[in-house]
Protein backbone atom coordinates (compact mmCIF):
# COMPACT_ATOMS: atom_id res chain seq x y z
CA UNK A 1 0.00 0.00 0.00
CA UNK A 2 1.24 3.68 -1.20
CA UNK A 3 1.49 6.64 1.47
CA UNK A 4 -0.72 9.37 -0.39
CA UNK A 5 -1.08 12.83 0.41
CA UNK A 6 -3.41 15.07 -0.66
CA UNK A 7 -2.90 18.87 -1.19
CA UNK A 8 -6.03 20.65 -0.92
CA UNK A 9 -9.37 19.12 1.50
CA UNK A 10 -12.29 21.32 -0.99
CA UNK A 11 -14.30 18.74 -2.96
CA UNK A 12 -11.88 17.12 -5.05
CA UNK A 13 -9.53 16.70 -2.10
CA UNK A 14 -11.36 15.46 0.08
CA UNK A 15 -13.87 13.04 -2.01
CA UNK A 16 -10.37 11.86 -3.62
CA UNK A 17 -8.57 11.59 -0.53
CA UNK A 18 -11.04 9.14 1.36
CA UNK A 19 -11.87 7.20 -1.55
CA UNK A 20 -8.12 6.34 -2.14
CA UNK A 21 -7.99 5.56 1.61
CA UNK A 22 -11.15 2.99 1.17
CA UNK A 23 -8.50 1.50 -1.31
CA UNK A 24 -6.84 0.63 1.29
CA UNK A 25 -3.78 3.20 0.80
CA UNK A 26 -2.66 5.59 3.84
CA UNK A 27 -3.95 8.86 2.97
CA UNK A 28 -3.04 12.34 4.84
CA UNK A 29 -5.57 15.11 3.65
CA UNK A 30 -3.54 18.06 3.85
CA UNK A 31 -4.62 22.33 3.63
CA UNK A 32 -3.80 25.29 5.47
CA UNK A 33 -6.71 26.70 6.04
CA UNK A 34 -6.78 25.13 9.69
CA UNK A 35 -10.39 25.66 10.36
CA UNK A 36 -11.35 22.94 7.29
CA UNK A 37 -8.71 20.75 9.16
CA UNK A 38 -9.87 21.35 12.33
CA UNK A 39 -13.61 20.89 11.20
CA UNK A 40 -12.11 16.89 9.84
CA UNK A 41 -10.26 16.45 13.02
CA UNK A 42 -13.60 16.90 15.09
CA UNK A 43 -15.46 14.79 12.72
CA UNK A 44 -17.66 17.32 10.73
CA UNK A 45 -17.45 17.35 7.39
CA UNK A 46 -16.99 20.91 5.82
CA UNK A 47 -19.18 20.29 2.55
CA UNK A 48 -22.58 18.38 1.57
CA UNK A 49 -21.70 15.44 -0.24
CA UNK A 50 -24.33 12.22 0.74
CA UNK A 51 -22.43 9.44 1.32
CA UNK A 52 -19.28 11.35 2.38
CA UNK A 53 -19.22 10.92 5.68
CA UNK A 54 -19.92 7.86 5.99
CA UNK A 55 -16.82 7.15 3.47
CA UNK A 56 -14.51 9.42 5.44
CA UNK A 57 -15.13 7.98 9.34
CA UNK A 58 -15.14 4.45 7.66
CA UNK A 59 -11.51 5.43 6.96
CA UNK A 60 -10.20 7.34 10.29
CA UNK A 61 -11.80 4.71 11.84
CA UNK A 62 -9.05 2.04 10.21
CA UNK A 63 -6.37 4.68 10.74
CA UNK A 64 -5.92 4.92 6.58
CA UNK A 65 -7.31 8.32 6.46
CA UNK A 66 -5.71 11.51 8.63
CA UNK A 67 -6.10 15.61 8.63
CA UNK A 68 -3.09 17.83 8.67
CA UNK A 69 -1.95 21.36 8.24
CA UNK A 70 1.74 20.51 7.91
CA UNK A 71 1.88 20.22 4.05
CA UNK A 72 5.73 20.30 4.24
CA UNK A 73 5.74 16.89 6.34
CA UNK A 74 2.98 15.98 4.33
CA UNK A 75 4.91 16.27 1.48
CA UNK A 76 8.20 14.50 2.90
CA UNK A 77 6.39 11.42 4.14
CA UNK A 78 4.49 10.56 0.80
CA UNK A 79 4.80 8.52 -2.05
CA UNK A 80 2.16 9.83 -4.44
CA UNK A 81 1.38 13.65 -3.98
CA UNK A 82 -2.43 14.70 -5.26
CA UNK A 83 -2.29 18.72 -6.13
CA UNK A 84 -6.29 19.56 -5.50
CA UNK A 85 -6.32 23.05 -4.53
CA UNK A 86 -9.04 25.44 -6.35
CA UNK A 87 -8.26 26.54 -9.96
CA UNK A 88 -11.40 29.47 -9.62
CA UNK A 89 -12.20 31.72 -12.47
CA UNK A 90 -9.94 34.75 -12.93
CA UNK A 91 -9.70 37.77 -15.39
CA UNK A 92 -10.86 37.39 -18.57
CA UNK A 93 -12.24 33.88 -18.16
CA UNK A 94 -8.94 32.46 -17.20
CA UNK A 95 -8.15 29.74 -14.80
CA UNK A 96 -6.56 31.31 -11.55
CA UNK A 97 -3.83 29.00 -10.68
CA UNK A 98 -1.96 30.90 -8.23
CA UNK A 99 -2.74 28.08 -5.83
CA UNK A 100 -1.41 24.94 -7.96
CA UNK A 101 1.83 26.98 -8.84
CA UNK A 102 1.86 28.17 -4.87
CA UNK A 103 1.83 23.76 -4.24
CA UNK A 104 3.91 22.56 -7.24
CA UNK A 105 7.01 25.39 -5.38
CA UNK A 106 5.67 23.75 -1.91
CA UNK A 107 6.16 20.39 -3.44
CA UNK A 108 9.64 21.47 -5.09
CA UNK A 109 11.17 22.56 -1.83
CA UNK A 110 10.23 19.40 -0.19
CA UNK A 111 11.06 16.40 -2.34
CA UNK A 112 13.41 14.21 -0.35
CA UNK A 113 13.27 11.60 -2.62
CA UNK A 114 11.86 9.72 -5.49
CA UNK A 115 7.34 10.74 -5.73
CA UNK A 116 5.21 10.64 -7.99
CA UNK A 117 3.19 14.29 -8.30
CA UNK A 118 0.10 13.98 -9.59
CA UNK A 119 -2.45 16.99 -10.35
CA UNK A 120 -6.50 16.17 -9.49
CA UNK A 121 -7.35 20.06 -10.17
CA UNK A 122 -8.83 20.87 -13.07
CA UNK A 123 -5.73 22.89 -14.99
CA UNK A 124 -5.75 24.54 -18.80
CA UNK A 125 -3.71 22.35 -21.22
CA UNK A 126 -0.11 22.95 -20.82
CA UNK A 127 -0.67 23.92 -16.56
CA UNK A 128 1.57 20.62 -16.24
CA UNK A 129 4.55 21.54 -18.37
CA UNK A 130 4.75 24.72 -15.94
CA UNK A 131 4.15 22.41 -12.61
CA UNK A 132 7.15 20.71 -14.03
CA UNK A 133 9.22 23.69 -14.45
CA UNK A 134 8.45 24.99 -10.77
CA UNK A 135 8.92 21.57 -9.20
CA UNK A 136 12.38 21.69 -10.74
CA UNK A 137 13.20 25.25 -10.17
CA UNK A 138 12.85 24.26 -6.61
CA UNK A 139 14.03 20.77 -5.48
CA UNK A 140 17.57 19.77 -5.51
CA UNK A 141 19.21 18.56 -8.55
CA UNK A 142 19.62 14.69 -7.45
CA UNK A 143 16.30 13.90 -6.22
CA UNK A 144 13.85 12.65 -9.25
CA UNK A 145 10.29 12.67 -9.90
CA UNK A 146 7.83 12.16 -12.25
CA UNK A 147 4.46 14.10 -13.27
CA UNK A 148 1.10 12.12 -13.94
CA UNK A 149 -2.10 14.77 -15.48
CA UNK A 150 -5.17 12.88 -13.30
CA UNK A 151 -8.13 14.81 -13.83
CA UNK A 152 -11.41 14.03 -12.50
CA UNK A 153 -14.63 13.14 -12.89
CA UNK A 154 -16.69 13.57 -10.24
CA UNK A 155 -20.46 14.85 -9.97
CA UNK A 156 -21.36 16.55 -7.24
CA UNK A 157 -24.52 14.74 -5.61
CA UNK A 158 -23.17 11.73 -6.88
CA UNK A 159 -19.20 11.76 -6.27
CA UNK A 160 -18.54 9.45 -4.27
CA UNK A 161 -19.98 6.82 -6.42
CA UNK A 162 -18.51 8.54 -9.53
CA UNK A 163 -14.89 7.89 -7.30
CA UNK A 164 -15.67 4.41 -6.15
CA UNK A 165 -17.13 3.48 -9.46
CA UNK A 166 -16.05 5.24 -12.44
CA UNK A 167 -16.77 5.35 -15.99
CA UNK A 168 -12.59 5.45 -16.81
CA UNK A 169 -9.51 6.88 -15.12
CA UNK A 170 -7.11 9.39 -17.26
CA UNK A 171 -3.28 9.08 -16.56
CA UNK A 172 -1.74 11.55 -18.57
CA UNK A 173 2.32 10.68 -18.30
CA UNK A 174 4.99 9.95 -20.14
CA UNK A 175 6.76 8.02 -17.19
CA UNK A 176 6.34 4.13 -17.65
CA UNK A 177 7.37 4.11 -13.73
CA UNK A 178 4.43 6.84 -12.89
CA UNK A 179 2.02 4.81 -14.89
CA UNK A 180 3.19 1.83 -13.05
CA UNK A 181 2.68 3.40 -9.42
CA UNK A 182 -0.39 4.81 -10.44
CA UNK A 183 -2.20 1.76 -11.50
CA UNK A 184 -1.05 -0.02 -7.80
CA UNK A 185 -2.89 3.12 -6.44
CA UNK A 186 -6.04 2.51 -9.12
CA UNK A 187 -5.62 -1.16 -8.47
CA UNK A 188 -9.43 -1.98 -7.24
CA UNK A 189 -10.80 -0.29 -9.95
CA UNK A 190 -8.39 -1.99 -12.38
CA UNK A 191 -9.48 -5.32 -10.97
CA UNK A 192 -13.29 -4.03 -11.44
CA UNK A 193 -12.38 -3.66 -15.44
CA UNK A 194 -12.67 -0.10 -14.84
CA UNK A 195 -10.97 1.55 -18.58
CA UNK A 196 -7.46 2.95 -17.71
CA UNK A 197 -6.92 5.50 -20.31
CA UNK A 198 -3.11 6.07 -20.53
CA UNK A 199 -1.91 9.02 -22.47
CA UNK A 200 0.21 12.45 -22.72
CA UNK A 201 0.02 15.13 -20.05
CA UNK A 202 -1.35 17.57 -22.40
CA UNK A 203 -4.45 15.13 -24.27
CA UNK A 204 -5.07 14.30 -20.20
CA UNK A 205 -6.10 17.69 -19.75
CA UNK A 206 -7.36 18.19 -22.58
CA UNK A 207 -10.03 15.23 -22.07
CA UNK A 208 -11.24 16.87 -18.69
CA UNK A 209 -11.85 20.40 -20.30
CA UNK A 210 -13.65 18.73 -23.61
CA UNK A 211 -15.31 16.38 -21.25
CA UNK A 212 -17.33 19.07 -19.46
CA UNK A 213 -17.60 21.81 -21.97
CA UNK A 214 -19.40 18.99 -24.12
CA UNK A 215 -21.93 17.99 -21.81
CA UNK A 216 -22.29 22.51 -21.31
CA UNK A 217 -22.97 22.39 -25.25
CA UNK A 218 -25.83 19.12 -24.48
CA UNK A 219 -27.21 21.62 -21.52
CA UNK A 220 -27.44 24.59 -23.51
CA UNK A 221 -28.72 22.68 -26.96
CA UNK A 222 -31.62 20.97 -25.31
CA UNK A 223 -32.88 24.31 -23.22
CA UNK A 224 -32.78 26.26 -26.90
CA UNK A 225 -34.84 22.98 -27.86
CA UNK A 226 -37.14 23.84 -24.98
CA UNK A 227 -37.64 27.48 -25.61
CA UNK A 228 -38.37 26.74 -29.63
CA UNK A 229 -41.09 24.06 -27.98
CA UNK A 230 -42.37 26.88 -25.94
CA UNK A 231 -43.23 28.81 -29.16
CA UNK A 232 -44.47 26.26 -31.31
CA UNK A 233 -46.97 24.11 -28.73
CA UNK A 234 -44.21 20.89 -28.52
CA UNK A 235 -43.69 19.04 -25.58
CA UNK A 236 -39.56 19.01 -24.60
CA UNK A 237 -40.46 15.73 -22.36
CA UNK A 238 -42.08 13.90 -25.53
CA UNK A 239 -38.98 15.12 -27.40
CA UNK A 240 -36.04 14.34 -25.21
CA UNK A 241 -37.45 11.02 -24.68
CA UNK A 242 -37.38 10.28 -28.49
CA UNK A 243 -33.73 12.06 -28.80
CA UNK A 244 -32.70 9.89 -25.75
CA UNK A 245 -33.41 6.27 -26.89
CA UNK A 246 -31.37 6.85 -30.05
CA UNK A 247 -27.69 5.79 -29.07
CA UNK A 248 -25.88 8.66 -30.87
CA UNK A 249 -27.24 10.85 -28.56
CA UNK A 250 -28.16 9.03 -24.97
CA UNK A 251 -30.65 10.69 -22.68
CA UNK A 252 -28.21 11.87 -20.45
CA UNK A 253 -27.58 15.72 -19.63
CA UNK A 254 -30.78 16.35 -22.07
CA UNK A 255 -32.84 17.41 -18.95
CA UNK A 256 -33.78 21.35 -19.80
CA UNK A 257 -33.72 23.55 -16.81
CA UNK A 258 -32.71 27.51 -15.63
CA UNK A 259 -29.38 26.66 -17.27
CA UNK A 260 -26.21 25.11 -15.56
CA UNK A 261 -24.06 26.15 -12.94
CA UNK A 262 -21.67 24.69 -10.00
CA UNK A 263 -17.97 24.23 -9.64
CA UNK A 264 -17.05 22.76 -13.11
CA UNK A 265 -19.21 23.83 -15.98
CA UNK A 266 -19.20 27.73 -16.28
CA UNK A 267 -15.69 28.32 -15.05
CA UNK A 268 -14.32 25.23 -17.74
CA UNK A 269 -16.02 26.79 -20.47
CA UNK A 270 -14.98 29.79 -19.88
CA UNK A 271 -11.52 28.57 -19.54
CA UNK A 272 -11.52 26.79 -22.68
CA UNK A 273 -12.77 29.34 -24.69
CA UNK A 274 -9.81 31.75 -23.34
CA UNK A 275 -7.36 29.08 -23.91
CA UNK A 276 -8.81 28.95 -27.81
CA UNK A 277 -8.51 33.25 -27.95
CA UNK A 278 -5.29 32.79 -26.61
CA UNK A 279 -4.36 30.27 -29.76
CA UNK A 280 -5.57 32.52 -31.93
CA UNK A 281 -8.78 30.21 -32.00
CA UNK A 282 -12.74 30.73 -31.64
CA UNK A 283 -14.35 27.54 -30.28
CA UNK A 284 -17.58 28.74 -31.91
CA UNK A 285 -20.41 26.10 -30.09
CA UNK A 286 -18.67 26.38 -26.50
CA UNK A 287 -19.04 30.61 -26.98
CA UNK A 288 -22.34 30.43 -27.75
CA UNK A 289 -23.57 27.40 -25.37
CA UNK A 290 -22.17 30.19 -22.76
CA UNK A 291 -24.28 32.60 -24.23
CA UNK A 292 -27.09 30.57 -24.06
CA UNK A 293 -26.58 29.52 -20.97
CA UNK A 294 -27.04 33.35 -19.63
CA UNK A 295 -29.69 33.65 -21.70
CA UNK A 296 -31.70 30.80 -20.14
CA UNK A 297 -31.20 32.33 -16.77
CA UNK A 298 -32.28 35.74 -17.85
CA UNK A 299 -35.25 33.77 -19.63
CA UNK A 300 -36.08 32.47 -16.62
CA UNK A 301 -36.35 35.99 -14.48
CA UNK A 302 -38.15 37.16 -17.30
CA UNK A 303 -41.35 34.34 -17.30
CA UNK A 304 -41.44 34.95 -13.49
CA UNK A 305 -42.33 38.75 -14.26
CA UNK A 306 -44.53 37.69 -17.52
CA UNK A 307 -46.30 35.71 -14.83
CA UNK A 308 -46.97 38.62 -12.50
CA UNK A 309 -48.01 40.67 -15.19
CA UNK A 310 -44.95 42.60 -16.09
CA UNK A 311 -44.43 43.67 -13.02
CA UNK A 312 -43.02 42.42 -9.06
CA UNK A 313 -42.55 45.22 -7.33
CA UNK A 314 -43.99 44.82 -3.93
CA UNK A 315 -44.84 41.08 -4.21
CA UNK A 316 -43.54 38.53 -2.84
CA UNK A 317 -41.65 35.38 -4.65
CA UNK A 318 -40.69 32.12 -3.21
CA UNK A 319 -38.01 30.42 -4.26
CA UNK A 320 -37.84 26.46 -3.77
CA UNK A 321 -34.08 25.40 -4.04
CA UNK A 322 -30.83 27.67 -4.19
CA UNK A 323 -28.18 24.94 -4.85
CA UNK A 324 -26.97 24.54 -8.53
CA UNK A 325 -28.55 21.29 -8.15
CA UNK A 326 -30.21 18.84 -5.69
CA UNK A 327 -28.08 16.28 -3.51
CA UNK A 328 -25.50 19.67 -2.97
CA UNK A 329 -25.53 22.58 -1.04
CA UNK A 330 -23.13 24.43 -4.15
CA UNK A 331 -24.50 27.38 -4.92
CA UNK A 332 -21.86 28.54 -7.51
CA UNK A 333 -23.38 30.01 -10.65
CA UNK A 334 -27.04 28.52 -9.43
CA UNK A 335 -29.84 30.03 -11.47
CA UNK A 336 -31.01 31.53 -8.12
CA UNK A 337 -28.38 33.88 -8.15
CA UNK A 338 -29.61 35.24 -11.00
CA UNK A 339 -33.38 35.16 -10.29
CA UNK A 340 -32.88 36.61 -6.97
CA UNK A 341 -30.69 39.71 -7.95
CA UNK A 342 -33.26 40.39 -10.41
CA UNK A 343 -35.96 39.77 -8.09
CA UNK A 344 -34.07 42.19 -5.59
CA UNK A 345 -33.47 44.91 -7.72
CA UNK A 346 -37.09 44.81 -8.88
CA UNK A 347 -38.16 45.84 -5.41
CA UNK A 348 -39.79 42.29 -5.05
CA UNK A 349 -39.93 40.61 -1.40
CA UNK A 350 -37.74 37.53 -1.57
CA UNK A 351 -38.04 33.96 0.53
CA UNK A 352 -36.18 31.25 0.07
CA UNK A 353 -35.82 27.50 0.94
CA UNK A 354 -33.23 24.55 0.27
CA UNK A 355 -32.68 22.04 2.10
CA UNK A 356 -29.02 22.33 2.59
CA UNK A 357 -28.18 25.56 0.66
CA UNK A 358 -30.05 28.03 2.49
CA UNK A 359 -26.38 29.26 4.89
CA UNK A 360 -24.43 29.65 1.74
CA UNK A 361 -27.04 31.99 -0.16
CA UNK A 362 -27.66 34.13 2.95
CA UNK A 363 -24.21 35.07 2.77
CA UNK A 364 -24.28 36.63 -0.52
CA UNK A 365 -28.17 37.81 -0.07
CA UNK A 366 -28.37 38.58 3.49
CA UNK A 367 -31.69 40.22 2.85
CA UNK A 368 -33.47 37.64 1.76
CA UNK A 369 -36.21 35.82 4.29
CA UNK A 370 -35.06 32.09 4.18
CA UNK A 371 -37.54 29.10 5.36
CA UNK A 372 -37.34 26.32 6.95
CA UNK A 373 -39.65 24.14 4.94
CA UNK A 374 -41.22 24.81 1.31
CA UNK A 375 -44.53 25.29 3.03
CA UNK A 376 -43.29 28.82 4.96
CA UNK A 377 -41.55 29.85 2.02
CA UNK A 378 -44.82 29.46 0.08
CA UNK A 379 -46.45 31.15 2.91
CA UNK A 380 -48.19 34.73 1.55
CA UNK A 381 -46.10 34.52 -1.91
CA UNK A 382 -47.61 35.99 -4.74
CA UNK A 383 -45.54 33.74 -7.03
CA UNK A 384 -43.27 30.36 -6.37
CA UNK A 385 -40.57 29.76 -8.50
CA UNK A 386 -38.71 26.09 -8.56
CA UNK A 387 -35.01 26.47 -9.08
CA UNK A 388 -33.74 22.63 -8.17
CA UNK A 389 -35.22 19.92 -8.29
CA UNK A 390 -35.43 18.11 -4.74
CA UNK A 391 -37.07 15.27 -4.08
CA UNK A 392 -39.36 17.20 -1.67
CA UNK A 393 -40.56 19.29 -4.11
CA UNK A 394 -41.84 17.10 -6.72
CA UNK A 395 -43.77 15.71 -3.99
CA UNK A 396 -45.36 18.60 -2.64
CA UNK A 397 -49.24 18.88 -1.71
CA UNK A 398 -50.03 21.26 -4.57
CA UNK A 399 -53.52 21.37 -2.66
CA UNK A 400 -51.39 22.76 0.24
CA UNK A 401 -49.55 24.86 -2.11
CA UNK A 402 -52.40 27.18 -3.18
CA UNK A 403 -54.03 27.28 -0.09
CA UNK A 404 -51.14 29.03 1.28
CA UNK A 405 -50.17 30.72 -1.46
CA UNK A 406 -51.92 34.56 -1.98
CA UNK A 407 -52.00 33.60 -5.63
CA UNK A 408 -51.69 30.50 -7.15
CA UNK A 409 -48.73 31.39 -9.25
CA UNK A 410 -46.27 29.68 -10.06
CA UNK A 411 -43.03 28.83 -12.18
CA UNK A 412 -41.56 25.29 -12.23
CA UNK A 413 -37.86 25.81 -13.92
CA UNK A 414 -37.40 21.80 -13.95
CA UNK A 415 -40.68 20.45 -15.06
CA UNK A 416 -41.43 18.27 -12.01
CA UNK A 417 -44.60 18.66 -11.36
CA UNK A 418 -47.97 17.72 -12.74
CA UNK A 419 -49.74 19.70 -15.39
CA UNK A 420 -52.55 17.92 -15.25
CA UNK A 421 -53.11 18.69 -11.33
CA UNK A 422 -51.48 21.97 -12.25
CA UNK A 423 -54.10 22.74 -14.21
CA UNK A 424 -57.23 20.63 -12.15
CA UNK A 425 -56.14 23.40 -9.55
CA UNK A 426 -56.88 26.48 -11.33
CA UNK A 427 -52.55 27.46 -10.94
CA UNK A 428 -51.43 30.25 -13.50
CA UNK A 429 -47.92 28.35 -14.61
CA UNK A 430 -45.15 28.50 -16.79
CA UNK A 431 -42.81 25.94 -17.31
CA UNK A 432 -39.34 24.97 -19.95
CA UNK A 433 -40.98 23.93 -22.95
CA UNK A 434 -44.04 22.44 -22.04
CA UNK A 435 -46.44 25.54 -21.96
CA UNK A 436 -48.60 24.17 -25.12
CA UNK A 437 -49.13 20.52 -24.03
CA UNK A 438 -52.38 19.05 -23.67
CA UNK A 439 -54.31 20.35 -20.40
CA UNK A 440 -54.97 16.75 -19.50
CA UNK A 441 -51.58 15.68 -19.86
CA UNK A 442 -49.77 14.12 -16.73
């Protein structure tokens, strides 16, 4: 078994970290910022991830996984270094990676022998020909390593299965000895028949950033898909459902919605499109699936006003879910960022629920009355607006819903609930591409 440390305890780090340790490897999660250590150490897991912490005291438990703010000893006592610090948007759409380059020097000045360094983060193509040249800028001249691009794959809601159980795993390297020392650290999901895809540093990273900016250009295509049924009386379920079953396409990510957001897909699109300007490129489809993307959002502020008549000033909205998505409490680039600083600046009166997500969104909209439960939020509201689609939501009491609503309007961004009973109930509605269906439909 391989002694594995991990720079960085944010999602990649620490979904990485403990899933390598349920390998049965001894894995030190290192950071310094002491109060997400300090939050391990007591047993509290800093971030929403379902199945985390389970995975991570399954692990301290059997003394493979520990917490640590000395990176430096970290560092000197591994085998196999992970680099997973942020890589957060910067100017111009760039990739800010002050913090890998801060690591990769951190890493240089404390090689004491033969590692592997391995970067999780997700980097621009050619970030690992300049960890290389900072690692050796660094370290003495006698001591040897090698460099291995390993990006991930990991959904939030569903990482830790996506870890445990995934589709491939990318080793970008042109060391036969890294490749070797990565597949003993792999080796459970070898044995599973899990694809190792072994490759250059630069196609590595690469595959991560036309990995995700794809499945941005399926988002964006299929709510463009959605709008076009609003306007011509099509049903986007009836349509996705027939795209879906052919196997070109595959039903997955063709789910139309207030348009994506989270850690990976606006900030990677963004990157790769500056990376392409920078070449002297235009990546034509990934510029204008961020467009659309915006435009969706925007789309989406405007139907809640179309619903109130053009006008929300002095109403109040609910909104039911804040979180990019359900199963997260990841509010980066949510649609209800949008919809509420609209909302806001519209002089409408603004309450919120999610389940998890309600802490983080207070502290960027402090003013903002946040619920405990769907039915206070819905409480008074002249209009409710569903942002993400939680389980508790599709099965509200829609009954329950207008009775405590002061109008029964009402905007369902995910198409979970029932037109049919939508309808039966006298709401006013809007929906993503289903406003012309059939009033009896289900």
């Amino acid at each position: 078994m391989k002694k594995i440390t991990f720079i960085g305890t944010g999602y990649v780090g620490l979904v990485s970290g403990a899933g390598v340790s349920d390998f049965g490897h001894n894995v030190i999660c290192a950071d310094i910022a002491s109060d997400k250590i300090d939050q391990l150490l007591d047993g509290e897991i800093p971030i929403y991830e379902p199945g985390l912490n389970n995975l991570v005291e399954r692990n301290v438990k059997a003394g493979r996984l520990t917490f640590t703010t000395a990176v430096d000893k970290a560092i000197q006592d591994a085998d196999v270094i992970f680099i997973a610090v942020g890589t957060p948007q910067g100017e111009n759409g760039n990739a800010d990676l002050s913090a890998v380059y801060k690591v990769a020097e951190t890493i240089g000045n404390n090689l004491n022998g033969y590692k592997v360094v391995c970067t999780k983060s997700t980097v621009p193509i050619g970030t690992g020909a300049q960890i290389l040249q900072i690692i050796n800028q660094y370290k003495s001249n006698e001591i040897e390593f090698d460099y291995v691009s390993n990006p991930e794959f990991l959904r939030e809601g569903s990482a830790v299965k996506d870890f445990l159980w995934p589709d491939r795993v990318v080793l970008g390297t042109p060391s036969e000895k890294a490749y070797e020392v990565m597949m003993d650290v792999y080796r459970p999901l070898f044995i599973n028949e899990t694809p190792i895809v072994k490759t250059s540093i630069q196609t590595a990273e690469m595959i991560k950033y036309a990995s995700n900016a794809f499945l941005a250009l399926k988002i964006s295509y299929i709510n463009e898909i959605a709008n076009l049924c609003d306007e011509v009386d099509a049903d986007i379920h009836e349509v996705t459902k027939a795209m879906g079953s052919d196997g070109r396409i595959s039903p997955k990510f063709l789910h139309p919605g207030p348009g994506y957001g989270g850690s990976c897909f606006p900030k990677d699109t963004n990157a790769i499109a500056s990376l392409a300007r920078q070449k002297g490129l235009t990546l034509r489809t990934v510029e204008g699936a961020i467009k659309a993307n915006q435009y969706q959002k925007d789309r989406m502020v405007d139907k809640v006003k179309h619903l109130c008549n053009g006008d929300v000033s002095g109403k109040t909205i609910a909104i039911l879910g804040l979180a990019f998505k359900q199963e997260t409490d990841d509010i980066r680039d949510s649609a209800a960022l949008d919809m509420i600083k609209a909302l806001l600046k519209s002089n409408a009166v603004v309450k919120a629920y999610d389940p998890i997500a309600n802490k983080n969104m207070s502290i960027k909209f402090p003013e903002v009355n946040y619920c405990l439960n769907w039915e206070a939020a819905v409480e008074g509201a002249d209009a409710t607006v569903i942002l993400t689609e939680w389980r508790e939501f599709r099965g509200m009491d829609l009954n329950k819903v207008k009775e405590l609503m002061h109008q029964p309007v009402l905007l369902d961004t995910r198409n979970i609930l029932p037109i049919k009973e939508l309808n039966r109930l006298g709401f006013k509605y809007d929906n993503v591409g289903r406003k012309g269906i059939n009033k009896d439909a289900l």
